[in-house]
C-alpha atoms as a PDB file:
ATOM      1  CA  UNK A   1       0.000   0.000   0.000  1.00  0.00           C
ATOM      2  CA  UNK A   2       0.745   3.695  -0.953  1.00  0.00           C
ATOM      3  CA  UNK A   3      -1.039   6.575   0.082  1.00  0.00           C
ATOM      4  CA  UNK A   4      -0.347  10.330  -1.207  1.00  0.00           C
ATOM      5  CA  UNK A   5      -1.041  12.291   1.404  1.00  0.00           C
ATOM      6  CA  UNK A   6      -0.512  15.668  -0.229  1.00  0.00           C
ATOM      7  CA  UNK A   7      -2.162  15.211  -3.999  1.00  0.00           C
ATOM      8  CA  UNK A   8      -3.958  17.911  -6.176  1.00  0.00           C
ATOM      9  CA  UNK A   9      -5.465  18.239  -9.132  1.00  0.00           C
ATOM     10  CA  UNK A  10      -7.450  20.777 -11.259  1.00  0.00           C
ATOM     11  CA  UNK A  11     -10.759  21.893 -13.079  1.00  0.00           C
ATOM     12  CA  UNK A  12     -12.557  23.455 -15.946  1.00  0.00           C
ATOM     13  CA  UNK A  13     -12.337  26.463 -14.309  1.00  0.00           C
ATOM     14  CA  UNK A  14      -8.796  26.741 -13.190  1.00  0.00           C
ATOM     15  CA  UNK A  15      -6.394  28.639 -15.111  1.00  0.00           C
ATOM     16  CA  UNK A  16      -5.043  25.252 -16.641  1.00  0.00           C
ATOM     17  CA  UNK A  17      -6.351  24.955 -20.498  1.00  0.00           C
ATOM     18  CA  UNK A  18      -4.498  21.464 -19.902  1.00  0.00           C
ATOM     19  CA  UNK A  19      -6.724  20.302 -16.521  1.00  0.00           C
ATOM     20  CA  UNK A  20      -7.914  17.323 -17.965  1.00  0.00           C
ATOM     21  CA  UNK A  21      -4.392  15.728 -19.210  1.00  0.00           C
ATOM     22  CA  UNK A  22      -2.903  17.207 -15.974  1.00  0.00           C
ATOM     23  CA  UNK A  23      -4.869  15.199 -14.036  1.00  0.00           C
ATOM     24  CA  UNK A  24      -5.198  12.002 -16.345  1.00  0.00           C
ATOM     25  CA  UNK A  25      -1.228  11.681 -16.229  1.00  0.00           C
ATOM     26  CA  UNK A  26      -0.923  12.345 -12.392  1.00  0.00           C
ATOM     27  CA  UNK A  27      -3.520   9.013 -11.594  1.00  0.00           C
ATOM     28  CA  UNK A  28      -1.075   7.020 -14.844  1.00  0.00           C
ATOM     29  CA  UNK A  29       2.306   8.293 -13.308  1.00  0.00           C
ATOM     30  CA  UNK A  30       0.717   7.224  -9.811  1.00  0.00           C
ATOM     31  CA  UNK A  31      -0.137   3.274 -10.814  1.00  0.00           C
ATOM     32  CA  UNK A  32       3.312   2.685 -12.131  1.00  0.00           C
ATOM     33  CA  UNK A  33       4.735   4.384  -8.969  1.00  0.00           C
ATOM     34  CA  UNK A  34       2.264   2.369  -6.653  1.00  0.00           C
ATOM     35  CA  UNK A  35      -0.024   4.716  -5.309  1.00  0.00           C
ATOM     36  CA  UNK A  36      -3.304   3.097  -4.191  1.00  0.00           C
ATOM     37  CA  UNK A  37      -4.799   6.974  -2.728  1.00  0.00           C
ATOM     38  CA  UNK A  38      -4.642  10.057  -3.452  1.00  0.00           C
ATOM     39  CA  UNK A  39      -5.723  12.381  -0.994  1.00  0.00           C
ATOM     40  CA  UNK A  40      -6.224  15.617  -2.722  1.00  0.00           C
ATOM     41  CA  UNK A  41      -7.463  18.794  -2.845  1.00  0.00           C
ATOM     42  CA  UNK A  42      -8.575  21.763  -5.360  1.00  0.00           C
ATOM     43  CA  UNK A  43      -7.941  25.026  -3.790  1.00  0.00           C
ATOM     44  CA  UNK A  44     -10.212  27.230  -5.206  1.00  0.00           C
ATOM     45  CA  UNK A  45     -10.486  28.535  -8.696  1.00  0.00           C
ATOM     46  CA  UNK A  46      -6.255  28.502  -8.867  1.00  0.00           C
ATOM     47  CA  UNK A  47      -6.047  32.056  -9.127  1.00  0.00           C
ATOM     48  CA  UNK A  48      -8.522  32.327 -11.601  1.00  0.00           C
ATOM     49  CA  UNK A  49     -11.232  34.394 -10.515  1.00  0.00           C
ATOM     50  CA  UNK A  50      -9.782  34.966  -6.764  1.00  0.00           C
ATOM     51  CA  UNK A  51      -6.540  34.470  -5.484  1.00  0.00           C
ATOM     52  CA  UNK A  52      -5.340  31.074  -5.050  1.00  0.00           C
ATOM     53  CA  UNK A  53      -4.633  31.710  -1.164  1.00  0.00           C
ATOM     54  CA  UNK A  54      -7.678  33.732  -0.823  1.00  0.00           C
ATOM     55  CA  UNK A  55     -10.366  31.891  -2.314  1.00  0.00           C
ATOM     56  CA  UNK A  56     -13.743  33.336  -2.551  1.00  0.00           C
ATOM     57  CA  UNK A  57     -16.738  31.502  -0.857  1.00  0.00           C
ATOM     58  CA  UNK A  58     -18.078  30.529  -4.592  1.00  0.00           C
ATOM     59  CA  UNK A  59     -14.449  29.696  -5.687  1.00  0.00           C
ATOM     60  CA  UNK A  60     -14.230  27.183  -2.777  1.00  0.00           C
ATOM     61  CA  UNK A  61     -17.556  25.516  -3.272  1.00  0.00           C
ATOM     62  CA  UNK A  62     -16.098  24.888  -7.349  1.00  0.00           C
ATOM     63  CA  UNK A  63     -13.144  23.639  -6.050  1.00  0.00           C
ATOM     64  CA  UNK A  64     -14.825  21.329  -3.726  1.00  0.00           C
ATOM     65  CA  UNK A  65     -17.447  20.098  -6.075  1.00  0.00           C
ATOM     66  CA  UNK A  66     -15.176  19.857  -8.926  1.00  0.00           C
ATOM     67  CA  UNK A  67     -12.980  17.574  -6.461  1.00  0.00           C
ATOM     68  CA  UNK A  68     -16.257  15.207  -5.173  1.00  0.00           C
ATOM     69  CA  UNK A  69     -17.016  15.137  -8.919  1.00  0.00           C
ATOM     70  CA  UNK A  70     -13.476  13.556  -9.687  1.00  0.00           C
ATOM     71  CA  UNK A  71     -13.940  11.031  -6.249  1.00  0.00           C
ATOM     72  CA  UNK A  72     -17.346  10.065  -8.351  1.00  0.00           C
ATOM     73  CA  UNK A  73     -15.396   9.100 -11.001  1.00  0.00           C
ATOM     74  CA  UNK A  74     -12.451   7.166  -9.612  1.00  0.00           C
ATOM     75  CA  UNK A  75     -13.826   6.136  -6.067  1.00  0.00           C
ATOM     76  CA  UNK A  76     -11.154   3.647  -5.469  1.00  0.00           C
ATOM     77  CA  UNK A  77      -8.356   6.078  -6.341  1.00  0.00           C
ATOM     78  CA  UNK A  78      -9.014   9.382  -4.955  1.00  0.00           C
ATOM     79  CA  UNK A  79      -9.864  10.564  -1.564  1.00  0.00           C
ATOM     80  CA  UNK A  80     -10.613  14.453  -0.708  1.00  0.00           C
ATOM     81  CA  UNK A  81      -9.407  17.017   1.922  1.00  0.00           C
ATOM     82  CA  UNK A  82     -11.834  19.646   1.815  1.00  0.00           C
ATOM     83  CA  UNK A  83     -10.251  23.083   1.178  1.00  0.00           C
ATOM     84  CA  UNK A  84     -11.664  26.205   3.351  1.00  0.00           C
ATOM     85  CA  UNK A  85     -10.861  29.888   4.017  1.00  0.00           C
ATOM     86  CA  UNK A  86     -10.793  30.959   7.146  1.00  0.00           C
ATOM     87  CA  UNK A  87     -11.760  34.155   6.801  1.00  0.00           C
ATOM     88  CA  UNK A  88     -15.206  32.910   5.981  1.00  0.00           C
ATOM     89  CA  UNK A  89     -15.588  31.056   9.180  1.00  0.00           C
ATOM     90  CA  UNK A  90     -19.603  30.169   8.852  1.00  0.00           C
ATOM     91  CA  UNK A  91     -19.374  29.310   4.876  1.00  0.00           C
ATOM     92  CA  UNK A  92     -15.502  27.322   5.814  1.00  0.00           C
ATOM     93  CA  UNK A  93     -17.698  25.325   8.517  1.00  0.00           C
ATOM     94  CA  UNK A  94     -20.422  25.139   6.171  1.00  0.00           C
ATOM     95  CA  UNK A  95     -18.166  23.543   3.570  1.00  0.00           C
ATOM     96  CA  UNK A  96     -16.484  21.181   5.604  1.00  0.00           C
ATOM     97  CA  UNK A  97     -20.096  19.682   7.367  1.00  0.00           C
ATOM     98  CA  UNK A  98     -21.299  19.275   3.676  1.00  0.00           C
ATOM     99  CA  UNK A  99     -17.899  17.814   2.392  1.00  0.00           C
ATOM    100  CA  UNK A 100     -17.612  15.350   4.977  1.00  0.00           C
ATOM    101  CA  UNK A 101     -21.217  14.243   4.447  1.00  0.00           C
ATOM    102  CA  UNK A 102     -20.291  13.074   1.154  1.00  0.00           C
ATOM    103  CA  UNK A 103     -17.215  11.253   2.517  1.00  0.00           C
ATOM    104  CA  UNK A 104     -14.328  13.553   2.108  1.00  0.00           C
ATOM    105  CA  UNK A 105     -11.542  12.529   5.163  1.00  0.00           C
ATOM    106  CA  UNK A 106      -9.600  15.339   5.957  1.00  0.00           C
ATOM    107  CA  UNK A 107      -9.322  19.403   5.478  1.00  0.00           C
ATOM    108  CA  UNK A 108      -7.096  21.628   3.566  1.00  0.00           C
ATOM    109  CA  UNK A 109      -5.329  24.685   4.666  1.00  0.00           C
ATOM    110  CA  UNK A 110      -3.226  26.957   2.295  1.00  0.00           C
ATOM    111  CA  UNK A 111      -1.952  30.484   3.516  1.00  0.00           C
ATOM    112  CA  UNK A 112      -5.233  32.182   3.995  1.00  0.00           C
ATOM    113  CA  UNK A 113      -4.804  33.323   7.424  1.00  0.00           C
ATOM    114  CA  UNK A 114      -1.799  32.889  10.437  1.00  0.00           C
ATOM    115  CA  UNK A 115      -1.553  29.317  11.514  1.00  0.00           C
ATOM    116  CA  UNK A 116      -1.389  30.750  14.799  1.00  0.00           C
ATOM    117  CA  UNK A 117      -4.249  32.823  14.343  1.00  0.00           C
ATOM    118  CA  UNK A 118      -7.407  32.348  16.781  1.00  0.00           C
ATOM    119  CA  UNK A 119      -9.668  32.645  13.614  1.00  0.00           C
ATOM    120  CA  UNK A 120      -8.437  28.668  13.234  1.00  0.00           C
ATOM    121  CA  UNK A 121      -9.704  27.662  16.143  1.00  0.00           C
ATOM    122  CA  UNK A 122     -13.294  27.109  14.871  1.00  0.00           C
ATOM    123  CA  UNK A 123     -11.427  24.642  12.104  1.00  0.00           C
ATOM    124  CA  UNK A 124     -10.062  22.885  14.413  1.00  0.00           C
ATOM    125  CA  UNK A 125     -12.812  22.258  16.439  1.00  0.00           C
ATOM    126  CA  UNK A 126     -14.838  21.206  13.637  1.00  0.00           C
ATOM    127  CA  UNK A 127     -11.651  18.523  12.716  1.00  0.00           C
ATOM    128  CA  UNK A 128     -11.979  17.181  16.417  1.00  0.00           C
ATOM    129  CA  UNK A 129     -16.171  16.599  15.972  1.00  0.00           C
ATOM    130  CA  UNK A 130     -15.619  15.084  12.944  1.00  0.00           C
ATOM    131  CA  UNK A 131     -11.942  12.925  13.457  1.00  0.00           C
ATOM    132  CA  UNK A 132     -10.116  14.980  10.609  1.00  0.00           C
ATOM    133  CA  UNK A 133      -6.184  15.214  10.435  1.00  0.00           C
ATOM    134  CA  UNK A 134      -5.386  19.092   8.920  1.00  0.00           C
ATOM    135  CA  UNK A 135      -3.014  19.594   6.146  1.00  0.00           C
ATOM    136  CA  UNK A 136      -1.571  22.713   6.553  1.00  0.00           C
ATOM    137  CA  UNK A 137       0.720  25.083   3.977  1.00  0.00           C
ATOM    138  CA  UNK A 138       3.436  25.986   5.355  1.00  0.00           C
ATOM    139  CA  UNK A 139       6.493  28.135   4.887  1.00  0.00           C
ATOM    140  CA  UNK A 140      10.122  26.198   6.086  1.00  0.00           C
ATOM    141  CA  UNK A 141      10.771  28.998   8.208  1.00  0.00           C
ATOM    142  CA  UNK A 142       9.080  32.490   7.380  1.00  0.00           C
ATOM    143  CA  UNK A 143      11.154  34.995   7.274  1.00  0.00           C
ATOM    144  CA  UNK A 144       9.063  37.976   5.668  1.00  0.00           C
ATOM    145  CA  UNK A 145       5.270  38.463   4.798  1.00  0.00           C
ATOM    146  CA  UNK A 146       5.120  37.003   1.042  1.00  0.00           C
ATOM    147  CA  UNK A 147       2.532  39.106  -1.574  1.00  0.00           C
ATOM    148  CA  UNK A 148      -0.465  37.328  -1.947  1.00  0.00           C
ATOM    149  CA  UNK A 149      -0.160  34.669   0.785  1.00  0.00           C
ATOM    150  CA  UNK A 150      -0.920  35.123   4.630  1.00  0.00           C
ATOM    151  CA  UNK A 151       2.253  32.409   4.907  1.00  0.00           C
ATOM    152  CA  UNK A 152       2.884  30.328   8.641  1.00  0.00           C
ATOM    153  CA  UNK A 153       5.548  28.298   9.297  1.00  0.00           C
ATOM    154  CA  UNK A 154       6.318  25.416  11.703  1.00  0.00           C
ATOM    155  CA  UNK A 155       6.355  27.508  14.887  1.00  0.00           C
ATOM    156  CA  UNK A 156       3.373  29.525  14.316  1.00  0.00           C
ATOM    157  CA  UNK A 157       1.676  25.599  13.278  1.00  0.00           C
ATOM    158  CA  UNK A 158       2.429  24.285  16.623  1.00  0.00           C
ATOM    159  CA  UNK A 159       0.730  26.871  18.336  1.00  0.00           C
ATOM    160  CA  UNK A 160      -2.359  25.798  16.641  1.00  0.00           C
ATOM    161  CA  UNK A 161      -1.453  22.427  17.672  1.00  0.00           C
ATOM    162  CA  UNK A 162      -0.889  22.751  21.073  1.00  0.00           C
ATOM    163  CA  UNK A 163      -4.599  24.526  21.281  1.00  0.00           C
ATOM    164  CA  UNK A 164      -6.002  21.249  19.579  1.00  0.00           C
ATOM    165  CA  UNK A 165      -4.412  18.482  21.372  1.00  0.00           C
ATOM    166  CA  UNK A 166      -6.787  16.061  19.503  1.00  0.00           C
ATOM    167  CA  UNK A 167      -6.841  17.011  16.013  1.00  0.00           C
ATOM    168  CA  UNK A 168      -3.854  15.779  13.804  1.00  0.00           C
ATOM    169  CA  UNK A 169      -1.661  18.327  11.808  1.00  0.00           C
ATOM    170  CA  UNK A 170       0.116  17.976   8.698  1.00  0.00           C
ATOM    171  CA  UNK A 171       2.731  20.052   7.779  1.00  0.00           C
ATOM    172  CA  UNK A 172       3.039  20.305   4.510  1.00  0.00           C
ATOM    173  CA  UNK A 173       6.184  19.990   2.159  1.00  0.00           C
ATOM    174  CA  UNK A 174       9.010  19.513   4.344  1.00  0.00           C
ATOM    175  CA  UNK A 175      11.014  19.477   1.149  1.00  0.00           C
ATOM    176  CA  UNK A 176       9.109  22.458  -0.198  1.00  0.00           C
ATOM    177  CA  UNK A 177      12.406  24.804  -0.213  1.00  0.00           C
ATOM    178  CA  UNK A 178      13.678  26.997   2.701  1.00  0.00           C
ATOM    179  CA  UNK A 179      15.035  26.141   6.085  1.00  0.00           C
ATOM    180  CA  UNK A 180      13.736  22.611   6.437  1.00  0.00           C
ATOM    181  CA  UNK A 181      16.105  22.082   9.299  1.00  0.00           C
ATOM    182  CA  UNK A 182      14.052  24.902  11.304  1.00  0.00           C
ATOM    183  CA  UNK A 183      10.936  23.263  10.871  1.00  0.00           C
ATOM    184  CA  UNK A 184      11.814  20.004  12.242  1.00  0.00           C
ATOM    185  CA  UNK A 185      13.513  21.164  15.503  1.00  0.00           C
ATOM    186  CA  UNK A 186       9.997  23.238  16.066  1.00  0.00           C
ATOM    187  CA  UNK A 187       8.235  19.835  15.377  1.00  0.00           C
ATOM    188  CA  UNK A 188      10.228  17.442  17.090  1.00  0.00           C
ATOM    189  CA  UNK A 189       7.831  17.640  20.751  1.00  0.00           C
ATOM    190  CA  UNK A 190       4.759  18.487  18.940  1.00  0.00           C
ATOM    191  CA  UNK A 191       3.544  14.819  19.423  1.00  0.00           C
ATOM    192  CA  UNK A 192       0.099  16.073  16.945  1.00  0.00           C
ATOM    193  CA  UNK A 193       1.829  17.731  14.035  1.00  0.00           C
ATOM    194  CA  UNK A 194       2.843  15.189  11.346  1.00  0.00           C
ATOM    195  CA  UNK A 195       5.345  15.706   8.808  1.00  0.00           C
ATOM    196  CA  UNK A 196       4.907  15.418   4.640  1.00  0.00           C
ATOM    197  CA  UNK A 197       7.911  14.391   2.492  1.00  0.00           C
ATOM    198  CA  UNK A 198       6.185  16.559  -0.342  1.00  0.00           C
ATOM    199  CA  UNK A 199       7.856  19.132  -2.122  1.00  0.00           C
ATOM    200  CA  UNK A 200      11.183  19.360  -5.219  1.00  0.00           C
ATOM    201  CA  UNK A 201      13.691  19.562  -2.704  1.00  0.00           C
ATOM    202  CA  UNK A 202      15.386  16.732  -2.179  1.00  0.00           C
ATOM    203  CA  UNK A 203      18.181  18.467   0.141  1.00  0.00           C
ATOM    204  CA  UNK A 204      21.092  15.765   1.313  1.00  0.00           C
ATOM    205  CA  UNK A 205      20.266  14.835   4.791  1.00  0.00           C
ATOM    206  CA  UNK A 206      16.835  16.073   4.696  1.00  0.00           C
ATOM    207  CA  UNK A 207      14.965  12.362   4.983  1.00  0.00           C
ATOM    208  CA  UNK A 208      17.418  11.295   7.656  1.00  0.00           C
ATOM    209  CA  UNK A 209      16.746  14.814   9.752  1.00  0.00           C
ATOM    210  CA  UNK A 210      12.901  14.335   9.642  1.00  0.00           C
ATOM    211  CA  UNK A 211      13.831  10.718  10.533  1.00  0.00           C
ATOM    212  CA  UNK A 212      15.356  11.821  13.683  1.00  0.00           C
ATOM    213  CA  UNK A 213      13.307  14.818  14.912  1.00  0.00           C
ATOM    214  CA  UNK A 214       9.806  12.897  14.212  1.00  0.00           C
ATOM    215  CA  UNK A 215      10.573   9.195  14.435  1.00  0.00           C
ATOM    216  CA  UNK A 216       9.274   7.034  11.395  1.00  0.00           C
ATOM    217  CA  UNK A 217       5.561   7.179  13.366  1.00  0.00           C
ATOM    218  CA  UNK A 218       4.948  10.568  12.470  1.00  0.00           C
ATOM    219  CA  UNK A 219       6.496  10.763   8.540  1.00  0.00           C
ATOM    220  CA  UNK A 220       4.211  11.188   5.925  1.00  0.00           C
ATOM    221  CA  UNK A 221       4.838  10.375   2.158  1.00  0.00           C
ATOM    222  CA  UNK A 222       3.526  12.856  -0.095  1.00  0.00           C
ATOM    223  CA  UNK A 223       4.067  14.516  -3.947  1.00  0.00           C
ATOM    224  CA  UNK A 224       2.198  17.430  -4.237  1.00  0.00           C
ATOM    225  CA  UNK A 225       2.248  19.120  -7.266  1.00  0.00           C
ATOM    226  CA  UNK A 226       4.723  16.442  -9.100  1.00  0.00           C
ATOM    227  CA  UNK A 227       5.058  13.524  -8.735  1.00  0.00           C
ATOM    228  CA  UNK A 228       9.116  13.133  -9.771  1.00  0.00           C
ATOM    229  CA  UNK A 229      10.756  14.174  -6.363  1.00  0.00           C
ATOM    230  CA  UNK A 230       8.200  12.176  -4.224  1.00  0.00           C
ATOM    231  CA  UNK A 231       9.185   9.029  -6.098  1.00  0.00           C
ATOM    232  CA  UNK A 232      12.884   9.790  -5.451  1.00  0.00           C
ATOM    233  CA  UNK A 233      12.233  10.231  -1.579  1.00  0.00           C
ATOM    234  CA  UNK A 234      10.158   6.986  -1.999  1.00  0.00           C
ATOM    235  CA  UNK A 235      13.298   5.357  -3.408  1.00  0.00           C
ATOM    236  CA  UNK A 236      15.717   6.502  -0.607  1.00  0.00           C
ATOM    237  CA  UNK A 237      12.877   5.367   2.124  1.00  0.00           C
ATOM    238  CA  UNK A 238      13.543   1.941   0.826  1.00  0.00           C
ATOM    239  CA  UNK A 239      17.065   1.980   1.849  1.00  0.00           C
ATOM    240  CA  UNK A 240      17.238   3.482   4.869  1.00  0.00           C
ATOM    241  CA  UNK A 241      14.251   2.435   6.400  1.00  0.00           C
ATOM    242  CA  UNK A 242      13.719  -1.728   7.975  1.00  0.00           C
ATOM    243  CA  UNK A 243      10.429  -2.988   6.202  1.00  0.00           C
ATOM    244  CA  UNK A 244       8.148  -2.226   9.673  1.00  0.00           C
ATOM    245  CA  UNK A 245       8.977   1.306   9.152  1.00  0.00           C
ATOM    246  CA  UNK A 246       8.979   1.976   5.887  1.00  0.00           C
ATOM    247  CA  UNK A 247       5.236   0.902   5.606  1.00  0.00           C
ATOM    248  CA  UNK A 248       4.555   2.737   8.735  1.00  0.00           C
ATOM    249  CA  UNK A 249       5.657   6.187   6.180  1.00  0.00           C
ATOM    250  CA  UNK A 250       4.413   4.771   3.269  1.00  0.00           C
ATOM    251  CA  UNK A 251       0.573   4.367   4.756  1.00  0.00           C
ATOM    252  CA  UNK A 252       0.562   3.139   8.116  1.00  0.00           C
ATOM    253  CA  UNK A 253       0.838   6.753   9.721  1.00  0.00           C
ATOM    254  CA  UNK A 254      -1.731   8.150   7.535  1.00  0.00           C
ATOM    255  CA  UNK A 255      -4.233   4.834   8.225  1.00  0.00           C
ATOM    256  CA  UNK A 256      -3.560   6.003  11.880  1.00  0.00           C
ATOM    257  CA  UNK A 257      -4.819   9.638  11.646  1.00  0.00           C
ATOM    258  CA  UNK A 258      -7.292   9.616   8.848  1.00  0.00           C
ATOM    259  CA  UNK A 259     -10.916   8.343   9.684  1.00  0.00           C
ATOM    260  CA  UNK A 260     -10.882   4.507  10.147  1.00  0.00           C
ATOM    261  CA  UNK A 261     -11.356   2.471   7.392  1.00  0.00           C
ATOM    262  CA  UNK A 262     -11.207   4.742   4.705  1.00  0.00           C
ATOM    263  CA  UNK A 263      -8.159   3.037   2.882  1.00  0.00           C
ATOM    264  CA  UNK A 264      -9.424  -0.104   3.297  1.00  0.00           C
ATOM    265  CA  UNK A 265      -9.829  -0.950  -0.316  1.00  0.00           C
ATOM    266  CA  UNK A 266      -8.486   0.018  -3.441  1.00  0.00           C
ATOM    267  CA  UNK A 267      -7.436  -1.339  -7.222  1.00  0.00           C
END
């Protein structure tokens, strides 16, 4: 078994004229890899007709359709995060109670507002009712505000944490440029936040730092965007990692914090 736990794909009415062949050659690339899930997520319109990190209310409702839609169609290959804005808090809580009623597992967070921000706090305590793990974006160590993006990184996604002791976090993209090393000393007693191989770096050292900050019980494999670098981390994994442990990363971990049962079957 292989799970993705950091997938996307696109729409009619992103900015991609491509969408369709975008997301055909992701699920082919996948089945040679191995991937049995795809947990993914559509944020928004991509820029389109709001800003990717700021979707609008009707923007996230697309994206979230478009993505059941796509579950409809290949229900033993795709699972969904729903996405949300904060900044919407009824419409975000709205979203997810609707989402989760047609079986999406987890919820999406790009840079819409502070991790640390109490505005988050209603997400969170919607992801405890329901038994959702978070997926956040994150920054490998922020140093400046970024145009377009309210960005967090690893300390300010442990303070959200540490407020929801129950609710699983995923940091996203450890290998998603920056100062990686940063991240994973803020992580290393956050018991809750989880950590996502995701990401084009594929810095020497970087898999056996997260190795020793988080343990193999809280590593996540994921691809994002691509799918090129996450098969190169998956290659590595098999060497340095004793069989228990490498299918712990590969989709024991994210068996353990997703709702039970939802990987039970697939092609």
């Amino acid at each position: 078994m292989l799970v993705d736990v950091h997938a996307h794909f696109y729409h009619p009415a992103s900015q991609r004229i491509d969408w369709q062949e975008r997301n055909e050659s992701r699920l082919a690339a996948g089945e040679r890899i191995g991937i049995a899930w795809h947990v993914a997520s559509i944020l928004g319109s991509w820029g389109r007709t709001s800003p990717t990190y700021f979707p609008s209310p009707t923007d996230v409702t697309v994206g979230n359709d478009a993505l059941l839609e796509l579950i409809s169609v290949h229900p033993r290959r795709i699972k969904g995060y729903v996405c949300v804005n904060p900044n919407y808090t009824e419409h975000a809580i709205s979203e997810i109670e609707r989402c989760v009623a047609q079986g999406m597992i987890g919820i999406k967070l790009a840079a819409s507002r502070r991790a640390d921000d109490a505005l988050l706090d209603p997400i969170g305590e919607c992801a405890a009712h329901y038994g959702l793990p978070i997926l956040h974006h994150v920054w490998q160590h922020r140093r400046k505000e970024w145009p377009g993006q309210e960005a967090s990184d690893a300390v300010e996604l442990c303070q959200l944490a540490r407020r929801h002791p129950e609710v699983s976090f995923i940091l996203a993209h450890i290998g998603g440029g920056g100062d990686w090393r940063h991240s994973l000393h803020a992580v290393r007693r956050a018991d809750n936040v989880f950590v996502d191989l995701s990401g084009s770096g594929v810095d020497y050292g970087m898999v056996e730092a997260a190795l020793d900050a988080v343990g193999h019980t809280r590593l996540l494999w994921g691809a994002d965007l691509t799918l090129c670098t996450g098969l190169a981390k998956l290659r590595y994994l098999d060497i340095v990692l004793e069989p228990a442990a490498l299918n712990a990363v590969r989709w024991g971990n994210a068996e353990r914090i997703f709702p039970a049962g939802v990987f039970g079957a697939a092609l």
